[in-house]
C-alpha atoms as a PDB file:
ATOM      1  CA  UNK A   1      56.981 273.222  20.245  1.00  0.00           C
ATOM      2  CA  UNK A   2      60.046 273.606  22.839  1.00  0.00           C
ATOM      3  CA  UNK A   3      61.936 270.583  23.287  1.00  0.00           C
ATOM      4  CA  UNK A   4      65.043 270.317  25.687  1.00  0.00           C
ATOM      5  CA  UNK A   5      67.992 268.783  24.467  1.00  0.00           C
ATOM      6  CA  UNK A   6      70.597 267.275  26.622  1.00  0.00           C
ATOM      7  CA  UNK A   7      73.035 270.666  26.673  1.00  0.00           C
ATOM      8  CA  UNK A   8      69.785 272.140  28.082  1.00  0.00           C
ATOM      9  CA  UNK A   9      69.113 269.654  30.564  1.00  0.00           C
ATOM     10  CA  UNK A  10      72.415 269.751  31.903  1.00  0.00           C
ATOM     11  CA  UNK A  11      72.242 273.677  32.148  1.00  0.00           C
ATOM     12  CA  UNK A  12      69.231 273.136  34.123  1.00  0.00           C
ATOM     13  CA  UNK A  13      70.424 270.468  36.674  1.00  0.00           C
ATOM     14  CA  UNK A  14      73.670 272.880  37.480  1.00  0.00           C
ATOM     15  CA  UNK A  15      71.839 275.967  38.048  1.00  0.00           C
ATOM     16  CA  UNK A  16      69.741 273.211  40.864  1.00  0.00           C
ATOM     17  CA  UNK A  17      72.305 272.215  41.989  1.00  0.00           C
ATOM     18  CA  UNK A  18      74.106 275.699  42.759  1.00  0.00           C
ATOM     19  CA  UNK A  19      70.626 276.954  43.848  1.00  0.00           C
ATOM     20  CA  UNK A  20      70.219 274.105  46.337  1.00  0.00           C
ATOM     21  CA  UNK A  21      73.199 272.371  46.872  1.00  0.00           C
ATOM     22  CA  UNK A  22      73.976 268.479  46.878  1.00  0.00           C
ATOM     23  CA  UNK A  23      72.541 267.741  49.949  1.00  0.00           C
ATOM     24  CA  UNK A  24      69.414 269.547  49.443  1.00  0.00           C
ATOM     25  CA  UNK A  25      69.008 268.262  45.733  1.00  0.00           C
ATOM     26  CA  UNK A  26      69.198 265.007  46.540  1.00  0.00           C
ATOM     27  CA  UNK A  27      66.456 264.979  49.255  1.00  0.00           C
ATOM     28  CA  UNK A  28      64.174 266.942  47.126  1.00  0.00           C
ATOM     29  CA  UNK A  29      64.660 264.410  44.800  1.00  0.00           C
ATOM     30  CA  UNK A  30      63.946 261.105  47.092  1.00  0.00           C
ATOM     31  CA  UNK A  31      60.662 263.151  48.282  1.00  0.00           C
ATOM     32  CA  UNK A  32      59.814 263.368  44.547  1.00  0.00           C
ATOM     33  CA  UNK A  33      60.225 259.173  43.860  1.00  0.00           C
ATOM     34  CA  UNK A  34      58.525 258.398  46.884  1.00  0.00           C
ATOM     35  CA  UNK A  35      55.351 260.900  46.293  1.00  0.00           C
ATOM     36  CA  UNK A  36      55.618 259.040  42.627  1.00  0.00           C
ATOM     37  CA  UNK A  37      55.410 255.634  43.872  1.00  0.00           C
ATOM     38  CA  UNK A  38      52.714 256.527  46.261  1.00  0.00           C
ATOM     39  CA  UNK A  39      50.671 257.870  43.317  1.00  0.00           C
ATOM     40  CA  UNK A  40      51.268 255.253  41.397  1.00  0.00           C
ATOM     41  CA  UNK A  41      50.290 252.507  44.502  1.00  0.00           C
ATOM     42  CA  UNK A  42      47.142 254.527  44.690  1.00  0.00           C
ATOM     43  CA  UNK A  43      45.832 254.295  40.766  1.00  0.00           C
ATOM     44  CA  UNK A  44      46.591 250.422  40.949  1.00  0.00           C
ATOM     45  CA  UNK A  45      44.735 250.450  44.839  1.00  0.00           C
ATOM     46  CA  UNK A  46      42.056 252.440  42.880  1.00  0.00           C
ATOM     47  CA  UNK A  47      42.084 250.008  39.764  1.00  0.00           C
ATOM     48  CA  UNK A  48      41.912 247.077  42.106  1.00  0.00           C
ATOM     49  CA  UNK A  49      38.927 248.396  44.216  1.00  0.00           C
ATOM     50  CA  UNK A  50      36.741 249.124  40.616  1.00  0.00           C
ATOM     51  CA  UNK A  51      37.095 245.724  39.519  1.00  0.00           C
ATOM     52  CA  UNK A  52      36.377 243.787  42.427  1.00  0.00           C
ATOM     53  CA  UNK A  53      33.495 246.227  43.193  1.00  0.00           C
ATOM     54  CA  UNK A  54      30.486 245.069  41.831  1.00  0.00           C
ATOM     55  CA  UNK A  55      28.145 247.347  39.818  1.00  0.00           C
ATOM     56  CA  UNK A  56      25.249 248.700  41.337  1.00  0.00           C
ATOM     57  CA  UNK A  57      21.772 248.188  39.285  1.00  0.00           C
ATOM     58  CA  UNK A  58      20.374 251.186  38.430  1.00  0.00           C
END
């Protein structure tokens, strides 16, 4: 199994950060916590909708 350890995740996060630079980095990662929350609004909106649905008789 690979498992990254925190000298590895910091090796990671400069090499991003040269690649794309500050500014860039830090919008790519707003557009990552706002596609998260809207994933996550949509399993609860999902969730919701199920148990207020009744079931259909078969």
């Amino acid at each position: 199994m690979f498992r990254l350890g925190p000298v590895e995740l910091v090796i990671i996060l400069l090499i991003a950060l040269l690649l794309f630079g500050p500014g860039r980095l830090t919008h790519l990662a707003r557009e990552l916590g706002q596609s998260i929350r809207e994933f996550r609004r949509g399993l609860t909106a999902e969730e919701e909708k199920s148990e207020t649905k009744p079931d259909k008789p078969s």
